[in-house]
Protein backbone atom coordinates (compact mmCIF):
# COMPACT_ATOMS: atom_id res chain seq x y z
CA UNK A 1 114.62 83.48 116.72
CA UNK A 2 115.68 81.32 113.43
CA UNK A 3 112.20 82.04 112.15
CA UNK A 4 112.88 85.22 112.07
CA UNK A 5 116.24 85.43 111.26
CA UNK A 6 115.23 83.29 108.33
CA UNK A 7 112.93 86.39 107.15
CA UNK A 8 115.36 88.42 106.67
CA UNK A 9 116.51 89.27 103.60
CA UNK A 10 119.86 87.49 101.90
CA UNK A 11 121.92 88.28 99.74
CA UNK A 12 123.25 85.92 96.61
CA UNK A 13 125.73 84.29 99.32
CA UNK A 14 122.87 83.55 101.84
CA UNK A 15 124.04 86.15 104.12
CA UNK A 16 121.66 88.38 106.28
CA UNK A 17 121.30 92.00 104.78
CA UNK A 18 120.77 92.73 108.45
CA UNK A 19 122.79 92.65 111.59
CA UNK A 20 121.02 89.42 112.25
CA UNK A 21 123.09 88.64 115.60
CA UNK A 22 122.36 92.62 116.99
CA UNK A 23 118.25 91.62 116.22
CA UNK A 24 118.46 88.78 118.00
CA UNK A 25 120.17 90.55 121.19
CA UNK A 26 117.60 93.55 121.10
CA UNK A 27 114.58 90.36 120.97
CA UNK A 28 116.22 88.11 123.97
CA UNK A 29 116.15 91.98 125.73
């Protein structure tokens, strides 16, 4: 999971474009 949420793309504060946490649910389902 944190190798993927590290491909996500950030923005100039380091924050996830993407609903990171949401991703992560629909993967551990």
């Amino acid at each position: 999971v944190v190798a993927k949420l590290e491909t996500l793309d950030t923005d100039p504060m380091d924050r996830p474009l993407e609903p990171a946490v949401i991703l992560s649910v629909d993967v551990a389902e």
